[in-house]
PDB file of N, CA and C in Angstrom:
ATOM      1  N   UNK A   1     -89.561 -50.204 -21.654  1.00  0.00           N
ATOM      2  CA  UNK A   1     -90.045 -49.058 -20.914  1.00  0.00           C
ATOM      3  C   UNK A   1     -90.787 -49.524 -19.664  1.00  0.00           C
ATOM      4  N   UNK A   2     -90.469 -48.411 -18.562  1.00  0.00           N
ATOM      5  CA  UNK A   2     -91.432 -49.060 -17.800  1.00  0.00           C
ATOM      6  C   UNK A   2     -92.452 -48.564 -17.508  1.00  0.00           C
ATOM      7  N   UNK A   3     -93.738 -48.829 -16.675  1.00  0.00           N
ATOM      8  CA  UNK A   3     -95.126 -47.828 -16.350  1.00  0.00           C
ATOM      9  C   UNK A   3     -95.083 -46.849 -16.565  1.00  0.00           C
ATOM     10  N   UNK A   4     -94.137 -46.401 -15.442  1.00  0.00           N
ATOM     11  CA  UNK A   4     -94.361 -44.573 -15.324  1.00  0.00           C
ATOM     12  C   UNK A   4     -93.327 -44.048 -16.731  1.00  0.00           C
ATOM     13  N   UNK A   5     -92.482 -44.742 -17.651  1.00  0.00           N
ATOM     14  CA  UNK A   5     -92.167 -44.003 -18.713  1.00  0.00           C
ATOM     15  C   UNK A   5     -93.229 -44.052 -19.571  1.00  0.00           C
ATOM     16  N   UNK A   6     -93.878 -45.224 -19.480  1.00  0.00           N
ATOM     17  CA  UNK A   6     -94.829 -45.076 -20.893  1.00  0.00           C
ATOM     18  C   UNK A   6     -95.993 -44.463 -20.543  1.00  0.00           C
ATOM     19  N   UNK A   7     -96.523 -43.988 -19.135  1.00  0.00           N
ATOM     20  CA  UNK A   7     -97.745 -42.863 -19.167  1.00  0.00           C
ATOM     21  C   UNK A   7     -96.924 -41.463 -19.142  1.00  0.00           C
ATOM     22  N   UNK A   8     -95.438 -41.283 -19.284  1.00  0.00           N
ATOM     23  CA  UNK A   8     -94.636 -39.771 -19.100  1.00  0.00           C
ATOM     24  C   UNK A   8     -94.214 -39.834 -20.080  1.00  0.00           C
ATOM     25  N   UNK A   9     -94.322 -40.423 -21.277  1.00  0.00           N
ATOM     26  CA  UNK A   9     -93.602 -40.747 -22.512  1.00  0.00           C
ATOM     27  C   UNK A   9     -93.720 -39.320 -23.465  1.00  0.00           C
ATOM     28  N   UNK A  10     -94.829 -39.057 -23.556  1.00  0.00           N
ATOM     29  CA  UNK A  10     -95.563 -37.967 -24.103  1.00  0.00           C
ATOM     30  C   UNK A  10     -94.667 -36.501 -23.087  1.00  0.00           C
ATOM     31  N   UNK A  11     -94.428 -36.380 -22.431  1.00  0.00           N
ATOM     32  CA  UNK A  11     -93.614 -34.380 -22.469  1.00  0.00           C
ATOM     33  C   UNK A  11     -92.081 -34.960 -22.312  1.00  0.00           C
ATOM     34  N   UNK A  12     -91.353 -36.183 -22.070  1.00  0.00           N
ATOM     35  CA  UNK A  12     -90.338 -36.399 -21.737  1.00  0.00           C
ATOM     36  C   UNK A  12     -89.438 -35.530 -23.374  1.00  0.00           C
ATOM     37  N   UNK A  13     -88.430 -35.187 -23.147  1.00  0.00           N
ATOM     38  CA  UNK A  13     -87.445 -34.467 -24.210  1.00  0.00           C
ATOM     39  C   UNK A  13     -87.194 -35.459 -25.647  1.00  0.00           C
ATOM     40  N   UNK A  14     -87.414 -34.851 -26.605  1.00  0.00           N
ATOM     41  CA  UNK A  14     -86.987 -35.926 -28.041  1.00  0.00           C
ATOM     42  C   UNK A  14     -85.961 -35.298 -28.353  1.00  0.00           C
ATOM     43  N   UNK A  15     -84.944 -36.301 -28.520  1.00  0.00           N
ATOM     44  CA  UNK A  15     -83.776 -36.199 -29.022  1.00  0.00           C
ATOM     45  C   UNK A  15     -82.632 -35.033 -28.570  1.00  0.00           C
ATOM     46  N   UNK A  16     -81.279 -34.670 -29.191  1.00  0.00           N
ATOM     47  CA  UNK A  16     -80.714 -33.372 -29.346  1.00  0.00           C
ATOM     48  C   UNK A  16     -80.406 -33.604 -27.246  1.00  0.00           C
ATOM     49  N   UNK A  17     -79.024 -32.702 -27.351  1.00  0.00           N
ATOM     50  CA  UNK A  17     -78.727 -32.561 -25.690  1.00  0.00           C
ATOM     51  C   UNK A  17     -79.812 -31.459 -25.052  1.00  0.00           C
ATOM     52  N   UNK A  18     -80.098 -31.170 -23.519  1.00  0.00           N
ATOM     53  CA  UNK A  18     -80.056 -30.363 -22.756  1.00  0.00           C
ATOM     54  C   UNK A  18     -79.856 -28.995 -23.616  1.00  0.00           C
ATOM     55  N   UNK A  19     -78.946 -29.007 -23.890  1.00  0.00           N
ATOM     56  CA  UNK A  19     -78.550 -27.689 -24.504  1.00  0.00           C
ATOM     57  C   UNK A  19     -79.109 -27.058 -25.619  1.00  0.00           C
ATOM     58  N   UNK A  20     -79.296 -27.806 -26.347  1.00  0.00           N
ATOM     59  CA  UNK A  20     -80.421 -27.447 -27.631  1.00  0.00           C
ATOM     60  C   UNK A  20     -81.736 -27.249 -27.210  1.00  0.00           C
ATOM     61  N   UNK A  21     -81.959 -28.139 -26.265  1.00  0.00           N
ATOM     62  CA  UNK A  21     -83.601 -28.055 -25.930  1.00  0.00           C
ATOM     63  C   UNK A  21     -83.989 -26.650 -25.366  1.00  0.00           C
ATOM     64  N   UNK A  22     -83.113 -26.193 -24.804  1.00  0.00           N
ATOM     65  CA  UNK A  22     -83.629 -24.975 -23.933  1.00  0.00           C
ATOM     66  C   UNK A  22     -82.161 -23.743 -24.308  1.00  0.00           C
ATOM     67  N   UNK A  23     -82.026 -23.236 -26.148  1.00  0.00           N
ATOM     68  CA  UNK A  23     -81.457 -22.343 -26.045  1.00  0.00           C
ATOM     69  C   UNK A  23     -81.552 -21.002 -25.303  1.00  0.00           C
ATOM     70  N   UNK A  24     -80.451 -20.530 -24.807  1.00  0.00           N
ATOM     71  CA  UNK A  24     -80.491 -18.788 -24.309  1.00  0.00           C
ATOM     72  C   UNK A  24     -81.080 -19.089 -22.942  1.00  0.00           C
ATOM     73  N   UNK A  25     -81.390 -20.317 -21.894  1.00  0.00           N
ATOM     74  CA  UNK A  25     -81.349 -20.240 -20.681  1.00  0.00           C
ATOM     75  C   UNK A  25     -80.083 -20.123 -20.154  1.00  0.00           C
ATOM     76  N   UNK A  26     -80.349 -19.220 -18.594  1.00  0.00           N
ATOM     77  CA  UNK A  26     -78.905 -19.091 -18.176  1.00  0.00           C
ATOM     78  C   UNK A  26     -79.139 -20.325 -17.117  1.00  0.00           C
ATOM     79  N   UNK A  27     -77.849 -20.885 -16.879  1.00  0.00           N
ATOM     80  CA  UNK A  27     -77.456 -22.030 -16.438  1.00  0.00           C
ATOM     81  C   UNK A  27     -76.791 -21.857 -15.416  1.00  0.00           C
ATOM     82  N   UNK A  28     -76.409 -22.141 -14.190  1.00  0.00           N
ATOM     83  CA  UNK A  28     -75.224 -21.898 -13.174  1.00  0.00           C
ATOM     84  C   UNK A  28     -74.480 -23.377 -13.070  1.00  0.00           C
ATOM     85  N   UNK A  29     -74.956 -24.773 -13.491  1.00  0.00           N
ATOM     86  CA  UNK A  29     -74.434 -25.730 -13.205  1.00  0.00           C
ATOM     87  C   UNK A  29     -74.528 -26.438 -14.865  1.00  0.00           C
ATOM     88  N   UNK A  30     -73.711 -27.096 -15.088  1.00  0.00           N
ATOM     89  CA  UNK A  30     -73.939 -27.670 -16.242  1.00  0.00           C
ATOM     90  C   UNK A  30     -74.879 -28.848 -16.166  1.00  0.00           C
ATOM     91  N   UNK A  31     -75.949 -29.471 -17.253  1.00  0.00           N
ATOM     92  CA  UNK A  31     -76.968 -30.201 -16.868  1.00  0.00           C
ATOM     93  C   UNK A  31     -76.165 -31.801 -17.668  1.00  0.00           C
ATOM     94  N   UNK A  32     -76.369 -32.819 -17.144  1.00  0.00           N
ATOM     95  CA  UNK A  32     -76.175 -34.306 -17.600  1.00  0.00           C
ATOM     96  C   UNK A  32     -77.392 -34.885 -17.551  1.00  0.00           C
ATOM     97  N   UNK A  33     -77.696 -35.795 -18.877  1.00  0.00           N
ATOM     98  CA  UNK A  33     -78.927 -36.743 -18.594  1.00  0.00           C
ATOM     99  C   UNK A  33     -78.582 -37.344 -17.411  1.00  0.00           C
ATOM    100  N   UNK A  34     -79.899 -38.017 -17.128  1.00  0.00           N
ATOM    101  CA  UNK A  34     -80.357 -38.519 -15.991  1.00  0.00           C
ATOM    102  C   UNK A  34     -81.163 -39.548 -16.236  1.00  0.00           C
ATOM    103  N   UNK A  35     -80.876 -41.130 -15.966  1.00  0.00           N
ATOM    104  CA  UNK A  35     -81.753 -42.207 -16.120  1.00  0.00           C
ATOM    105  C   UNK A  35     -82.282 -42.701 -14.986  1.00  0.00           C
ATOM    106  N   UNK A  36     -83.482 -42.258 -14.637  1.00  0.00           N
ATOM    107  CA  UNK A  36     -83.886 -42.484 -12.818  1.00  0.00           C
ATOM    108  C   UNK A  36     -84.803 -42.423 -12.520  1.00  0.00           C
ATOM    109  N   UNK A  37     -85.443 -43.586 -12.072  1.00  0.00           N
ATOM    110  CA  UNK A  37     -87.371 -43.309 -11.745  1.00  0.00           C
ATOM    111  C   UNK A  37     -87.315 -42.665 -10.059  1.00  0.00           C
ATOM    112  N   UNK A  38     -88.093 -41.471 -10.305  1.00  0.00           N
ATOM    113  CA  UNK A  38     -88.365 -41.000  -9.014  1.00  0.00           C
ATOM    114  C   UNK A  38     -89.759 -40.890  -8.684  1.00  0.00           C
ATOM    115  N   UNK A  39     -89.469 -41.030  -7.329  1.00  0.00           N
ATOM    116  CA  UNK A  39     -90.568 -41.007  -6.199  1.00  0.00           C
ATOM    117  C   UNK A  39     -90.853 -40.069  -5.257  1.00  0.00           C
ATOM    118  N   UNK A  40     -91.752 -39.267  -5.609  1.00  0.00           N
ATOM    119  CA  UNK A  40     -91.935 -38.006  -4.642  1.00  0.00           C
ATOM    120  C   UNK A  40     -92.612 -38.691  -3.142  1.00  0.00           C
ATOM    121  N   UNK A  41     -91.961 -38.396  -2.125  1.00  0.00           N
ATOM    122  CA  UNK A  41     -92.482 -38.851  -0.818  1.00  0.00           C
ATOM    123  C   UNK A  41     -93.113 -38.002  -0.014  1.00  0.00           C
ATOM    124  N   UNK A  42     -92.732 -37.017  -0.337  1.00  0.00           N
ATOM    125  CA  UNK A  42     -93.775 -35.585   0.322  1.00  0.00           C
ATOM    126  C   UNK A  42     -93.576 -34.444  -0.361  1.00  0.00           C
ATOM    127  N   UNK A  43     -94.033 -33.554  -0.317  1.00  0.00           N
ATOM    128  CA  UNK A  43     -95.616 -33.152   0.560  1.00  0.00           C
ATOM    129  C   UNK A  43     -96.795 -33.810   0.142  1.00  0.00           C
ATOM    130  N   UNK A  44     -96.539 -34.527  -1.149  1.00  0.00           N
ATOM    131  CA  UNK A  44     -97.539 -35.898  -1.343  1.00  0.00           C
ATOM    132  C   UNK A  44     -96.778 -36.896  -2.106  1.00  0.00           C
ATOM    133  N   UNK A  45     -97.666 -37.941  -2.565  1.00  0.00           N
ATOM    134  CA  UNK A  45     -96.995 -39.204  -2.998  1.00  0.00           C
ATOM    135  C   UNK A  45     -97.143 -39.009  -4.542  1.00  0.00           C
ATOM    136  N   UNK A  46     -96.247 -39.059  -5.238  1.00  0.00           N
ATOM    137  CA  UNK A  46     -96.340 -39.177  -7.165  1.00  0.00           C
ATOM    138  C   UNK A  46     -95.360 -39.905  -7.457  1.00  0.00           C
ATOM    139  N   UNK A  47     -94.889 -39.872  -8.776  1.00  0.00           N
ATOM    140  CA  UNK A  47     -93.843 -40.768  -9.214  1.00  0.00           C
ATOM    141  C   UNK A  47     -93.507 -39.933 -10.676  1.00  0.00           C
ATOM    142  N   UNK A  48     -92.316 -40.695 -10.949  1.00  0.00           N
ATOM    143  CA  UNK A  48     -92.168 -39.765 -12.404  1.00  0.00           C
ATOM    144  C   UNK A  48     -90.487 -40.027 -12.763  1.00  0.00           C
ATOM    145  N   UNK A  49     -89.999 -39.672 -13.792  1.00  0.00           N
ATOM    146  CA  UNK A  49     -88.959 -39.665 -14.242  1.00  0.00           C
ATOM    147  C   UNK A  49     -87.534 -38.528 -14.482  1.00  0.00           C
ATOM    148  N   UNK A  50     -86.814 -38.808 -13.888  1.00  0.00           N
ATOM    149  CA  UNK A  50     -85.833 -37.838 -14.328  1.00  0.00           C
ATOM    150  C   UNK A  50     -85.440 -37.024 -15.353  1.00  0.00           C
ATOM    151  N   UNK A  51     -85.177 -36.236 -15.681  1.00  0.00           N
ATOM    152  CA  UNK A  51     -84.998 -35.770 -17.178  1.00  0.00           C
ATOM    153  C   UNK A  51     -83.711 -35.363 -17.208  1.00  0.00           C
ATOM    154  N   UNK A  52     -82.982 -34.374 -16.456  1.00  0.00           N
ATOM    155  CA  UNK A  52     -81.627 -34.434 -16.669  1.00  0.00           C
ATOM    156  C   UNK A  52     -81.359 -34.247 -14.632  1.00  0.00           C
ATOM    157  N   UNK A  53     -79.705 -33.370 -14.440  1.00  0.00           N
ATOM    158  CA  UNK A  53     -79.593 -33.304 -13.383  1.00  0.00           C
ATOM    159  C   UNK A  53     -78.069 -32.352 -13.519  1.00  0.00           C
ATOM    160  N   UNK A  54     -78.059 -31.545 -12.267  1.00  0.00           N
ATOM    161  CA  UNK A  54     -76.554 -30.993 -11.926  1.00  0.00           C
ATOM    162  C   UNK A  54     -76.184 -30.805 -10.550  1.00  0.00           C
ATOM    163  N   UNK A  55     -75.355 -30.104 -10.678  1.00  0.00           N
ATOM    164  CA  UNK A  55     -75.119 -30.364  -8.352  1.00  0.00           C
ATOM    165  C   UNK A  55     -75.999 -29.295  -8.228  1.00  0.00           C
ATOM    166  N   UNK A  56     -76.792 -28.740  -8.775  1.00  0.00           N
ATOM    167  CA  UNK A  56     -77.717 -27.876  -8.029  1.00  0.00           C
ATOM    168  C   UNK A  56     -79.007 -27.893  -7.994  1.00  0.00           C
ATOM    169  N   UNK A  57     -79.408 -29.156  -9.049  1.00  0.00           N
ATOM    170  CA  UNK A  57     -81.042 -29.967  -8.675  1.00  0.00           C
ATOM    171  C   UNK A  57     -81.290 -30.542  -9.702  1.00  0.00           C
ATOM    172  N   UNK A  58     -82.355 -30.614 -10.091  1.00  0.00           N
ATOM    173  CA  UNK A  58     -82.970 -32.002 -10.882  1.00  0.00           C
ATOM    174  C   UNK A  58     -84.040 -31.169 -11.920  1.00  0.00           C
ATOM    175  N   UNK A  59     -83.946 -31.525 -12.932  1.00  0.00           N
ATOM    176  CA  UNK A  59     -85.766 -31.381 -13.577  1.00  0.00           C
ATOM    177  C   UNK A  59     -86.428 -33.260 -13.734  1.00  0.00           C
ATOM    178  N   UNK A  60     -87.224 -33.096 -13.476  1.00  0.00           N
ATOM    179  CA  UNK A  60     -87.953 -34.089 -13.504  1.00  0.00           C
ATOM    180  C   UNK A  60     -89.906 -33.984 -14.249  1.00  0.00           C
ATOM    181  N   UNK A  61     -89.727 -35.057 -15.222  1.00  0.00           N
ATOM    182  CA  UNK A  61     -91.571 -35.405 -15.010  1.00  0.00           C
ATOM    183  C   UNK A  61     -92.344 -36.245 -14.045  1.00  0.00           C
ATOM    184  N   UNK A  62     -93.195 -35.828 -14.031  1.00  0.00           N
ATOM    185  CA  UNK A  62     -94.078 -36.478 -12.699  1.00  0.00           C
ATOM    186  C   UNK A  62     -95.247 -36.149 -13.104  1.00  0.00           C
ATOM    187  N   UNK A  63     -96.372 -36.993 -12.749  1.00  0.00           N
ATOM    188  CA  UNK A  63     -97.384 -37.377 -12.613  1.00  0.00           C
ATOM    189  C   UNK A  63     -98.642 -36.393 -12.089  1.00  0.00           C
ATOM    190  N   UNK A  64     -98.206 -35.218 -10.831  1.00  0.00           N
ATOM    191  CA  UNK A  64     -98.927 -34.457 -10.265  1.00  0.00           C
ATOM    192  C   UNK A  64     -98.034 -33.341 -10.419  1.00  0.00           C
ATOM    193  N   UNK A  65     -98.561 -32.117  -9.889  1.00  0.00           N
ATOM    194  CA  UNK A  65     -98.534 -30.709  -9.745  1.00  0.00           C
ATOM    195  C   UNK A  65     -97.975 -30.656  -8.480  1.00  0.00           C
ATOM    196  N   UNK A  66     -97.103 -29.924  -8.161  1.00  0.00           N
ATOM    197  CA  UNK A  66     -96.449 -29.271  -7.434  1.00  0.00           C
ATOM    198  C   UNK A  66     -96.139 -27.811  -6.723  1.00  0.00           C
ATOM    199  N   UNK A  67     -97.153 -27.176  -6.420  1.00  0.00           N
ATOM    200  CA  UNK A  67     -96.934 -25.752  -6.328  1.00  0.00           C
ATOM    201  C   UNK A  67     -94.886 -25.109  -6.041  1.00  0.00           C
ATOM    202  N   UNK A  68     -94.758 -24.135  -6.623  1.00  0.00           N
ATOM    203  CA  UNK A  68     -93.562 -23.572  -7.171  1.00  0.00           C
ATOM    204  C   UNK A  68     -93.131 -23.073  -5.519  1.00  0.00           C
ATOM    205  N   UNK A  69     -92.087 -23.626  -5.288  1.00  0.00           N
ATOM    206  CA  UNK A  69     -91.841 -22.556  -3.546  1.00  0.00           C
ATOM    207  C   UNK A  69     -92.075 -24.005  -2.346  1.00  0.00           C
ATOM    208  N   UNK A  70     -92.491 -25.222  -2.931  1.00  0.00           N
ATOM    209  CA  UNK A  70     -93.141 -26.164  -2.151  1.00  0.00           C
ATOM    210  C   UNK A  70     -91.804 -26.732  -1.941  1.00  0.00           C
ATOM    211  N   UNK A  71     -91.144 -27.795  -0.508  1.00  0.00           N
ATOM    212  CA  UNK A  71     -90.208 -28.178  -0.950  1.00  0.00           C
ATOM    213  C   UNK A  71     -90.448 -29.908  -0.707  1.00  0.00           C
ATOM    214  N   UNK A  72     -89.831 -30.354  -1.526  1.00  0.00           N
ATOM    215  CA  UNK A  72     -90.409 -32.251  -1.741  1.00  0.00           C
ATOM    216  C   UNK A  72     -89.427 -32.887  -1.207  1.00  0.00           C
ATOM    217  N   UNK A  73     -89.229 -34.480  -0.562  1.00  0.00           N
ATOM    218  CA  UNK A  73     -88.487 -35.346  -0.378  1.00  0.00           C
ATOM    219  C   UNK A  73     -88.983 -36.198  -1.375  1.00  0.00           C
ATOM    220  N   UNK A  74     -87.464 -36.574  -1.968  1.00  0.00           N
ATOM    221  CA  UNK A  74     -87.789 -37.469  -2.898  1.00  0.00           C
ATOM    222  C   UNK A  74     -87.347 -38.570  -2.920  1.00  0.00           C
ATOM    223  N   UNK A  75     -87.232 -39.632  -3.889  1.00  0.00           N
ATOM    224  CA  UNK A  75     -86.732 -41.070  -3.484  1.00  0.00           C
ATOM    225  C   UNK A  75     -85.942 -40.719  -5.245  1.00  0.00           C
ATOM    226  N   UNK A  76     -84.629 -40.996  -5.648  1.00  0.00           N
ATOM    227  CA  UNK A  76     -83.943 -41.330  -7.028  1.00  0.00           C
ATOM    228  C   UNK A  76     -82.973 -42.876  -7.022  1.00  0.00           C
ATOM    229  N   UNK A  77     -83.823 -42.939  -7.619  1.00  0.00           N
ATOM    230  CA  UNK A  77     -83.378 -44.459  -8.275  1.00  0.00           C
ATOM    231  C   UNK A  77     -82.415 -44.418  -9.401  1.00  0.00           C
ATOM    232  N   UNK A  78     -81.285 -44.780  -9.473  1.00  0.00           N
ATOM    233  CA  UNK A  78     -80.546 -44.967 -10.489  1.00  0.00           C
ATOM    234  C   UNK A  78     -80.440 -46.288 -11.093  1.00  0.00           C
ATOM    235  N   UNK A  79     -80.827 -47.159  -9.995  1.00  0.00           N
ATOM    236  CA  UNK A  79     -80.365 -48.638 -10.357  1.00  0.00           C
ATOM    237  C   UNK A  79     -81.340 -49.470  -9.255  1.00  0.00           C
ATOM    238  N   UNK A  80     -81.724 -50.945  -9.830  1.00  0.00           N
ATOM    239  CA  UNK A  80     -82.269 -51.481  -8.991  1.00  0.00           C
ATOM    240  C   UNK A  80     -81.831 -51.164  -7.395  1.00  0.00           C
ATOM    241  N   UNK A  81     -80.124 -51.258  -7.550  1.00  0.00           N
ATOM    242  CA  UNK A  81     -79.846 -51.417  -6.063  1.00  0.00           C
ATOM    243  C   UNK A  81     -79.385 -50.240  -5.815  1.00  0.00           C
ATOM    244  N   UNK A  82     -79.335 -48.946  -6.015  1.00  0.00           N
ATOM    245  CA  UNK A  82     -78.895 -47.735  -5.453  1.00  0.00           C
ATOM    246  C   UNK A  82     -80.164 -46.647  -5.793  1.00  0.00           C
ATOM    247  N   UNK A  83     -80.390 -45.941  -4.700  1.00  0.00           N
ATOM    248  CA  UNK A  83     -81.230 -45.205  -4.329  1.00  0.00           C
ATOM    249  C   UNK A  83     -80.901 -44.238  -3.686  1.00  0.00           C
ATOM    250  N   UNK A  84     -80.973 -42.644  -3.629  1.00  0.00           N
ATOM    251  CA  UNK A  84     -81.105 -41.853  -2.720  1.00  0.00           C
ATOM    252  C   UNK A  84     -82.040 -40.720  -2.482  1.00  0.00           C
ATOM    253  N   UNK A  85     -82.251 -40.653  -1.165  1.00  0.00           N
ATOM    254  CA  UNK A  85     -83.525 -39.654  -0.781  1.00  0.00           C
ATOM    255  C   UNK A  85     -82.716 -38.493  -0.857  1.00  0.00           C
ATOM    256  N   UNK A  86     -83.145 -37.314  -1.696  1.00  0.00           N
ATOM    257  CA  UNK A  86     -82.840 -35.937  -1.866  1.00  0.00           C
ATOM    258  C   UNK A  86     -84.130 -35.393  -1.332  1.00  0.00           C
ATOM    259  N   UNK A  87     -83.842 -33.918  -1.090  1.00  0.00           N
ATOM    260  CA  UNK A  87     -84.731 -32.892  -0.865  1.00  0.00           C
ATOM    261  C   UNK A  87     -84.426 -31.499  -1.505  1.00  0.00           C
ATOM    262  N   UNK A  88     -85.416 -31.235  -1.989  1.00  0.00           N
ATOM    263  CA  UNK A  88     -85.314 -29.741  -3.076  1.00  0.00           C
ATOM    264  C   UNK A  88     -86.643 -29.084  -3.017  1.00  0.00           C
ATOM    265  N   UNK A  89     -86.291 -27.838  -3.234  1.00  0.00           N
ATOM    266  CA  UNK A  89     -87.530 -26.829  -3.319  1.00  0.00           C
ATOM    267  C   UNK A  89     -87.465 -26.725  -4.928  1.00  0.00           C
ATOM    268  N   UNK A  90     -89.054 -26.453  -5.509  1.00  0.00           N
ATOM    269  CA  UNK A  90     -89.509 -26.628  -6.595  1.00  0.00           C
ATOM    270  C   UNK A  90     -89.613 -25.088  -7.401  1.00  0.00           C
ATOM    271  N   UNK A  91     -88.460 -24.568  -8.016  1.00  0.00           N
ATOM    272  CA  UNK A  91     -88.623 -23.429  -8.626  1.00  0.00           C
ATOM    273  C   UNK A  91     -89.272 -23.096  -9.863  1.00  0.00           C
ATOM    274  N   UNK A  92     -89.739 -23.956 -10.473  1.00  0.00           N
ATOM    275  CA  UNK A  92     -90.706 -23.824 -11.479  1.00  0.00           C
ATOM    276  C   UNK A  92     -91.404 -25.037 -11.659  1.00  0.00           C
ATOM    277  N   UNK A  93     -92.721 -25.100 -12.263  1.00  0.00           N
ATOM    278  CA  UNK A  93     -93.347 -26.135 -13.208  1.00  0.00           C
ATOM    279  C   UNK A  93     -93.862 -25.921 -14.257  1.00  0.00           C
ATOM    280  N   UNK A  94     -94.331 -26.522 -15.066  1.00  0.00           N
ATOM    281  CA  UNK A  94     -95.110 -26.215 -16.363  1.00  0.00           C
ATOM    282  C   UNK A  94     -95.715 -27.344 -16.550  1.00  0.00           C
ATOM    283  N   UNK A  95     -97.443 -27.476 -16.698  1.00  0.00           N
ATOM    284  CA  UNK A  95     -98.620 -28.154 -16.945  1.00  0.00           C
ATOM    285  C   UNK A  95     -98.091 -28.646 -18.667  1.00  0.00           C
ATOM    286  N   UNK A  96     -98.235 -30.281 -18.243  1.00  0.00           N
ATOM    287  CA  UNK A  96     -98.594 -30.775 -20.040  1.00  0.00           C
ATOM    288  C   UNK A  96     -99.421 -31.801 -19.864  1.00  0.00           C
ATOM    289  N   UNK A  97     -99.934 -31.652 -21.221  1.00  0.00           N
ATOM    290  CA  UNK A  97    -101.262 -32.908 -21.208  1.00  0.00           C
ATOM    291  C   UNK A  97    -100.906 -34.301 -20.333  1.00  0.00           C
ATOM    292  N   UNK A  98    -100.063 -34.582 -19.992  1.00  0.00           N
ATOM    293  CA  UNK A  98    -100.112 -35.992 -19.398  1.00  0.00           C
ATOM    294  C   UNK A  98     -99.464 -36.092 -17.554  1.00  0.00           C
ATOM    295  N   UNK A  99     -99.101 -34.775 -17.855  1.00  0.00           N
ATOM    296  CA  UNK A  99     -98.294 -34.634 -16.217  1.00  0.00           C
ATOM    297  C   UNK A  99     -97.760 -32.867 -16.445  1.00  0.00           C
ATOM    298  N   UNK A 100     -96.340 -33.320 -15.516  1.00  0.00           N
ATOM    299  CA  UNK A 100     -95.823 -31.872 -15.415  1.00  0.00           C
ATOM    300  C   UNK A 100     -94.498 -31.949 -15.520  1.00  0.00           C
ATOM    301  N   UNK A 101     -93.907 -31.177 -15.811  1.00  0.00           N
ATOM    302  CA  UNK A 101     -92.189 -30.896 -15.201  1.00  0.00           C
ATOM    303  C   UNK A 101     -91.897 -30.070 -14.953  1.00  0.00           C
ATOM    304  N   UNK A 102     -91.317 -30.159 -13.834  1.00  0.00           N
ATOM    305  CA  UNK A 102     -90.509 -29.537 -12.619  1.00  0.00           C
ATOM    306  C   UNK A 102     -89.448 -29.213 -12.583  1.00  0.00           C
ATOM    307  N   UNK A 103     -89.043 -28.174 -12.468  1.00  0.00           N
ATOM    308  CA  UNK A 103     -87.436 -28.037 -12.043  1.00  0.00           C
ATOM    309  C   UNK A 103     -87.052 -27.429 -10.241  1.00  0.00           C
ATOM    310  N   UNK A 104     -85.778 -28.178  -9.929  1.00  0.00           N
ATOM    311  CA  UNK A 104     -85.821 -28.672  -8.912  1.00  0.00           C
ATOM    312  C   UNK A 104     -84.459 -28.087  -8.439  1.00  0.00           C
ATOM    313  N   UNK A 105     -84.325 -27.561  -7.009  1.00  0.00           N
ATOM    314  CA  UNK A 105     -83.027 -26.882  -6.392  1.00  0.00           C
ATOM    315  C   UNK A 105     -82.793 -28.043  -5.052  1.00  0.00           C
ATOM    316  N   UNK A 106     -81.859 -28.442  -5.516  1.00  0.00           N
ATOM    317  CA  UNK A 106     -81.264 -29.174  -4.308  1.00  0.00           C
ATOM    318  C   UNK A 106     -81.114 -28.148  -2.643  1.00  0.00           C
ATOM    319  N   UNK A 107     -81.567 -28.666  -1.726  1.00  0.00           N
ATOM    320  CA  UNK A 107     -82.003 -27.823  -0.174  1.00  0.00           C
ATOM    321  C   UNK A 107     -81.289 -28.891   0.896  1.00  0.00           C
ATOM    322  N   UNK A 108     -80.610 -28.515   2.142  1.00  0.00           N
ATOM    323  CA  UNK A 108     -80.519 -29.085   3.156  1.00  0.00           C
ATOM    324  C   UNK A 108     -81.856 -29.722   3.564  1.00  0.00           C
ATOM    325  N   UNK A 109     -81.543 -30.933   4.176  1.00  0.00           N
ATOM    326  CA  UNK A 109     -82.591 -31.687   5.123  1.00  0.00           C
ATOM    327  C   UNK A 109     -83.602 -30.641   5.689  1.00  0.00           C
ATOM    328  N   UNK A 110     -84.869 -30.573   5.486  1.00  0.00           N
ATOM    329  CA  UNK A 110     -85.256 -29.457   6.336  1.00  0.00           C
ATOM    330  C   UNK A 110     -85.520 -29.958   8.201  1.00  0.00           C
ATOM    331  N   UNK A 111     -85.043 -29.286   8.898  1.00  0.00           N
ATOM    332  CA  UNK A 111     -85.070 -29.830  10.322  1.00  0.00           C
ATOM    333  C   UNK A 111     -86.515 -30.320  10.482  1.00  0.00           C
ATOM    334  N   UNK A 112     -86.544 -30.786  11.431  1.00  0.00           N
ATOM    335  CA  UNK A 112     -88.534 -31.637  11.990  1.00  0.00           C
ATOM    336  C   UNK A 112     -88.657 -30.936  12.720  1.00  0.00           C
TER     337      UNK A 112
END
């Protein structure tokens, strides 16, 4: 494990797919685990772990709070050597004792 799994260890999902975990949500994309340390780069700096993913965003744990409507650049790591910066607006969170998780809508680049 590494750092940020073993202080996110505690709300990350036990066992059973996506699908069990969250019966009777409606879905528009189908969800796949996700093995990926991420790095929030703005609107502030955190870190945290992937939890699953689909072409239409991410849930992730992380470390800090995120207000809902905020939109983040992030850094996803899949592999030492592949990385990509996404950007998504944050449509929900939910507070747990050790961090938070987020669920996440993939967004165009926002212009500068």
């Amino acid at each position: 494990m590494t750092p940020v799994t073993d202080r996110l260890a505690s709300i990350l999902p036990k066992g059973g797919a996506d699908a069990a975990v969250h019966r009777g949500a409606r879905r528009r994309f189908r969800r796949w685990a996700l093995d990926a340390e991420i790095e929030l780069l703005a609107p502030a700096r955190g870190s945290g772990l992937a939890i699953n993913a689909s072409v239409g965003g991410l849930r992730i744990a992380v470390d800090m709070g995120v207000p809902i409507d905020h939109v983040c650049t992030l850094r996803v790591r899949t592999a030492p050597d592949h990385e990509t910066i996404e950007h998504a607006r944050v449509v929900w969170s939910k507070a747990r004792p050790d961090g938070y998780v987020l669920g996440l809508e993939f967004i165009a680049a926002p212009s500068a």
